[in-house]
Protein backbone atom coordinates (compact mmCIF):
# COMPACT_ATOMS: atom_id res chain seq x y z
CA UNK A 1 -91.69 56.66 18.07
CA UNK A 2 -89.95 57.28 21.47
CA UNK A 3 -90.55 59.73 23.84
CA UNK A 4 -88.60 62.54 22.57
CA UNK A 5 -90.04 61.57 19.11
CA UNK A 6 -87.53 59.73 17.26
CA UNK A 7 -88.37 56.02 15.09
CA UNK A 8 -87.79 53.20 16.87
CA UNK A 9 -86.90 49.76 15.73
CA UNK A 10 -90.83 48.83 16.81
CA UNK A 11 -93.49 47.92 14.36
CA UNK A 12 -96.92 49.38 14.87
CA UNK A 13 -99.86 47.42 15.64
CA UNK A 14 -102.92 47.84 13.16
CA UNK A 15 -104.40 51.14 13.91
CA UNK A 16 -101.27 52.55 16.32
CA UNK A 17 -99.78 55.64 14.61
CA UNK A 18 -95.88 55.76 14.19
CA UNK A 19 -93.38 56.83 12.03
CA UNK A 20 -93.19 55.77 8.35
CA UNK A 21 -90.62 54.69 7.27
CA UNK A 22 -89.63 53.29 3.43
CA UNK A 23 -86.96 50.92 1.84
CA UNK A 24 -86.96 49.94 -1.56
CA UNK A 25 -84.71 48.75 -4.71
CA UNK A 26 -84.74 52.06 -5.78
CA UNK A 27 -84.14 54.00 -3.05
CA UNK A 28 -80.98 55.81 -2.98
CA UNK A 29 -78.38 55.04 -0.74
CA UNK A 30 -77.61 58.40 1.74
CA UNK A 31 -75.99 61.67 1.02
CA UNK A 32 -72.41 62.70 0.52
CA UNK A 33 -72.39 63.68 3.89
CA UNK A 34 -72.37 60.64 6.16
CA UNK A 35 -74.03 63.02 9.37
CA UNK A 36 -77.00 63.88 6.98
CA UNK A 37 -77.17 60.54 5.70
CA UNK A 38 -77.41 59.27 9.25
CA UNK A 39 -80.20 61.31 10.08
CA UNK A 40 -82.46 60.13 7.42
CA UNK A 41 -81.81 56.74 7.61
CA UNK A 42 -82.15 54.01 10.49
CA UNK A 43 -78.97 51.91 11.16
CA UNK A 44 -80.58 48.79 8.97
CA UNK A 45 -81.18 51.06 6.00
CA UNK A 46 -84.72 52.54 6.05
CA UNK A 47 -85.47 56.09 5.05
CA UNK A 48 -86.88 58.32 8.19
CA UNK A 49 -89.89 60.27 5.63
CA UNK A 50 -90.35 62.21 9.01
CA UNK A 51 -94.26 61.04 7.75
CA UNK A 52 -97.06 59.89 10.83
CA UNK A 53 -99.18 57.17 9.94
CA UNK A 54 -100.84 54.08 10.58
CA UNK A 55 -102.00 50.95 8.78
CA UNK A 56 -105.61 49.93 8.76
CA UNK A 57 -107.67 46.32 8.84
CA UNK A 58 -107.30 46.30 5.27
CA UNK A 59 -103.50 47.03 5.38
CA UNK A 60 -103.77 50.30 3.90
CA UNK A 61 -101.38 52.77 4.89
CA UNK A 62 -102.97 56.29 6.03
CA UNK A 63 -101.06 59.29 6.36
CA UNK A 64 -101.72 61.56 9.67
CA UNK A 65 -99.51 64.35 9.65
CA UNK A 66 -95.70 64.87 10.17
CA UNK A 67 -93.60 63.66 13.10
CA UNK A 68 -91.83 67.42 13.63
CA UNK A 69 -95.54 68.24 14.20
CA UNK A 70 -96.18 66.13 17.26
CA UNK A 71 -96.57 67.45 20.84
CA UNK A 72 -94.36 65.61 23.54
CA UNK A 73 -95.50 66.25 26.88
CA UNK A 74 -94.03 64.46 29.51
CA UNK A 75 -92.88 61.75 27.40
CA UNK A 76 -95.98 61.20 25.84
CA UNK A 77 -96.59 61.54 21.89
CA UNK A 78 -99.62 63.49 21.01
CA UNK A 79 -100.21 63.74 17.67
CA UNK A 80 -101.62 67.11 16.74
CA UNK A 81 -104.78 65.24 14.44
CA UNK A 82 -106.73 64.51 16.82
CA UNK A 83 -107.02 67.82 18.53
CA UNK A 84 -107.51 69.45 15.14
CA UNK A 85 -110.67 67.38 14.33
CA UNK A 86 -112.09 67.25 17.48
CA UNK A 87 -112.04 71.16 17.46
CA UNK A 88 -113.45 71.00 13.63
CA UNK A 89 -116.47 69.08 14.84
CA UNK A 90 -117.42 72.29 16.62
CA UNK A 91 -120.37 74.11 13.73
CA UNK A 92 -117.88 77.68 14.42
CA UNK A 93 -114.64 75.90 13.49
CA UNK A 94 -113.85 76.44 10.24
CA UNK A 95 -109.62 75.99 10.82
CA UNK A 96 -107.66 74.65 13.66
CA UNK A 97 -104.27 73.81 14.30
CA UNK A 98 -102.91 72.50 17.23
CA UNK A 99 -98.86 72.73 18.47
CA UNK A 100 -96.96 72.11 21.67
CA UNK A 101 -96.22 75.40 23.87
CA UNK A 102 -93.30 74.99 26.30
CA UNK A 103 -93.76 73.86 29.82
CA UNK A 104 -91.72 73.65 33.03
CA UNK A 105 -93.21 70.83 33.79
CA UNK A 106 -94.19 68.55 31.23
CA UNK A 107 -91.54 70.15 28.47
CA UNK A 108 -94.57 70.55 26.36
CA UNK A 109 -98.48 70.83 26.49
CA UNK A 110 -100.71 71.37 23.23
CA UNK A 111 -102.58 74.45 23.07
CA UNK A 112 -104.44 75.29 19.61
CA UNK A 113 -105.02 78.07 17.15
CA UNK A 114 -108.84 78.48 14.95
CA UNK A 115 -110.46 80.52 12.77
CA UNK A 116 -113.85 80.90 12.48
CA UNK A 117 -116.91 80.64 10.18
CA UNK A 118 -118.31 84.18 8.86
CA UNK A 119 -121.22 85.36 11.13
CA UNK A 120 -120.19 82.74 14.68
CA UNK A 121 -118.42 84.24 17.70
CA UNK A 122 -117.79 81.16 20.05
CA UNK A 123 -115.05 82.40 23.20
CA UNK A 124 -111.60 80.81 23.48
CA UNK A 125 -112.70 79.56 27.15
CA UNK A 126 -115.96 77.68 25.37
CA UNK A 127 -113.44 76.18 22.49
CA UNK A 128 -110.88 74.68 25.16
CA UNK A 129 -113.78 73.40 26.93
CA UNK A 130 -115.09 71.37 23.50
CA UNK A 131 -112.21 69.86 22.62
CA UNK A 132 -111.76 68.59 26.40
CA UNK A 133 -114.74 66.67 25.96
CA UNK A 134 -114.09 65.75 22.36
CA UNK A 135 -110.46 64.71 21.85
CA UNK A 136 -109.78 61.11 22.48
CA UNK A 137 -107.33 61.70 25.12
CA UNK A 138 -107.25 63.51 28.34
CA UNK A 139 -103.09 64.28 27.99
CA UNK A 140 -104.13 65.71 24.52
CA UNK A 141 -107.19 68.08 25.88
CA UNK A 142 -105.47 71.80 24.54
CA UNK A 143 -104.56 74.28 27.71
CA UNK A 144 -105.92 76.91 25.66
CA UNK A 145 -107.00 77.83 22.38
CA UNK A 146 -106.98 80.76 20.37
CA UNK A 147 -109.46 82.43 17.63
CA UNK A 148 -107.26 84.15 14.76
CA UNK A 149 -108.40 85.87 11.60
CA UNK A 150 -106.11 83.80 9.58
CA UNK A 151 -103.56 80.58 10.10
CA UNK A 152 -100.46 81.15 8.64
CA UNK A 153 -99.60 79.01 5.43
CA UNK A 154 -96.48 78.98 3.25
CA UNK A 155 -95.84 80.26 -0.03
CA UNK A 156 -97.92 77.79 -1.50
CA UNK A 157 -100.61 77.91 0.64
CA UNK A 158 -99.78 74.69 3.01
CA UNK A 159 -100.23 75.03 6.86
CA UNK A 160 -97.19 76.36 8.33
CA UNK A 161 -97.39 75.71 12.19
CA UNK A 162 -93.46 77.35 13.37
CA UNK A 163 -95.11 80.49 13.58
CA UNK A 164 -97.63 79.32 15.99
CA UNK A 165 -95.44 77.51 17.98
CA UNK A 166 -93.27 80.73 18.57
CA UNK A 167 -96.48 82.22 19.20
CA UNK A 168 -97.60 79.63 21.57
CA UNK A 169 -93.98 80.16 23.17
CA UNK A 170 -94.41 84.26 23.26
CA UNK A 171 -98.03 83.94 24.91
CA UNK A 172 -96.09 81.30 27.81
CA UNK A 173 -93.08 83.86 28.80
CA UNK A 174 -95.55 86.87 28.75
CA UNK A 175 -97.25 85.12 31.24
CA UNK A 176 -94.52 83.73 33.36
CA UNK A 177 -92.93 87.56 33.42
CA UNK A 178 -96.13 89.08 34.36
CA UNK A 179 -94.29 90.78 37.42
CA UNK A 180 -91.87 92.52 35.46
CA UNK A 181 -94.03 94.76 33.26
CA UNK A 182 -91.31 96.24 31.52
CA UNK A 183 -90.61 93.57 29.79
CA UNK A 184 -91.61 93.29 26.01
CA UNK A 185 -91.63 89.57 24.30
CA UNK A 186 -91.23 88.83 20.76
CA UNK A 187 -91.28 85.42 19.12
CA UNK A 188 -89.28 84.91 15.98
CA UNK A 189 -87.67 81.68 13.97
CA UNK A 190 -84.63 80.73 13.99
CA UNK A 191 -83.05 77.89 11.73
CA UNK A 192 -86.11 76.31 11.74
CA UNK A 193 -87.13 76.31 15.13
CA UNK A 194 -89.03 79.24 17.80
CA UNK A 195 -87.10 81.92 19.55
CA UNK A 196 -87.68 84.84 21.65
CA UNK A 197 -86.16 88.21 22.37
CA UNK A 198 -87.30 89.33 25.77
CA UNK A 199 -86.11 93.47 26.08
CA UNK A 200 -86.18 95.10 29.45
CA UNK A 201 -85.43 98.50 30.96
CA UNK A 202 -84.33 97.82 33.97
CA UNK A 203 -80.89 95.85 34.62
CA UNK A 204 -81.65 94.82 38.14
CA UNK A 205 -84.69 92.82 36.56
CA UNK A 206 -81.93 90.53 34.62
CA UNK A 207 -81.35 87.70 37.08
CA UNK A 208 -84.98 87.39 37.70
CA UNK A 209 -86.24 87.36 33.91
CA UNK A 210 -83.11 84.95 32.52
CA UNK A 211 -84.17 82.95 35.76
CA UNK A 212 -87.85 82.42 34.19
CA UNK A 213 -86.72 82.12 31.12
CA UNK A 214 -83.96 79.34 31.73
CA UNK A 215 -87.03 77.07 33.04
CA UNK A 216 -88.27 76.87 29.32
CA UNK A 217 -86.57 74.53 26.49
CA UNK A 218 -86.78 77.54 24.23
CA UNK A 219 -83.64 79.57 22.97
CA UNK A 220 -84.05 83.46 24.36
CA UNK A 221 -81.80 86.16 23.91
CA UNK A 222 -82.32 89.42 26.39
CA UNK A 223 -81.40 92.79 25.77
CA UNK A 224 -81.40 95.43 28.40
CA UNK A 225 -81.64 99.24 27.74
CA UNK A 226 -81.95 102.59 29.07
């Protein structure tokens, strides 16, 4: 994968996560629209499955996660895995789930979400400072990490992360706009990706909150009232 997450033309060593990709006799040939058929397909005919994974010493193929999942900060591909298990090797940790929260700086850092075991009470400070000592890499140590009741899942009960990342985006802005108290932040999704809607009561606050908000790679809308 590049930096901004995309397959490259560049096979993986043994062991080096990347993108899967799959071509076969009886894979189909693209879509009736040649823009979607261009998206999930590289230019010498192999299907983008949007799938992380890596082969083994024994040539095995292992699946890690999914490349929309991965955390790009400055450049650098972090995938979300290794965060989660080094945070599940904590005896509180009974979930985790890590996503990228937006950045001025690096575009993206990884923060992460948990839930815990019935009957443990571990702070969010004492979590971040695990998995700093636990995940592999320093770029991937999480900023923060946060103890929920629940993480959200779909319909039928698989992880869904979008909420979290709009969460992740919501908790950022909050932050950044901590001088203008009147402003309220919510996080919502919108065709697929996070979005906020930042409401103030003051006009003369607009220049200075779609200022802060501009520095973020995160579509905002503002509305102002009385």
């Amino acid at each position: 994968l590049d930096t901004e997450g995309a397959p490259t033309d560049r096979e993986q060593p043994t062991g080096q996560p990347g993108m899967v990709l799959y071509r076969a006799p009886n894979l189909f040939s693209g879509y009736l629209d040649p823009a979607e058929t261009a998206k999930a397909f590289t230019a010498d005919g192999w299907l983008i499955t949007g799938d992380l994974g890596f082969r083994d010493a024994q040539g095995r193929l292992n699946l890690s996660g999914r490349a929309k999942d991965l955390i790009i900060r400055g450049g650098h591909n972090i995938d979300p895995a290794q965060i989660e298990d080094a945070l599940l090797t904590h005896p509180a940790v009974a979930s985790a789930a890590a996503v990228g929260a937006p950045d001025v700086h690096s575009g993206e850092v990884p923060v992460a979400y948990v839930t815990l075991h019935p009957g443990f009470d571990v702070s969010s400070s004492e979590l971040t400072t695990w998995a700093a000592t636990e995940v592999g890499e320093r770029a991937a140590a999480p900023k923060s990490v946060t103890v929920l009741d629940a993480l959200p899942v779909t319909a039928i009960g698989k992880p869904y992360k979008l909420p979290l990342r709009a969460d992740a985006a919501r908790r950022v802005v909050v932050e950044a706009l901590a001088a203008h108290p009147d402003a309220i932040v919510e996080a919502d999704i919108e065709d697929g990706s996070p979005a906020l809607t930042v409401s103030i009561t003051n006009q003369a606050h607009w220049d200075d909150v779609d200022r802060v908000l501009s520095r973020y790679a995160v579509p905002y809308h503002v509305a102002i009232s009385d």
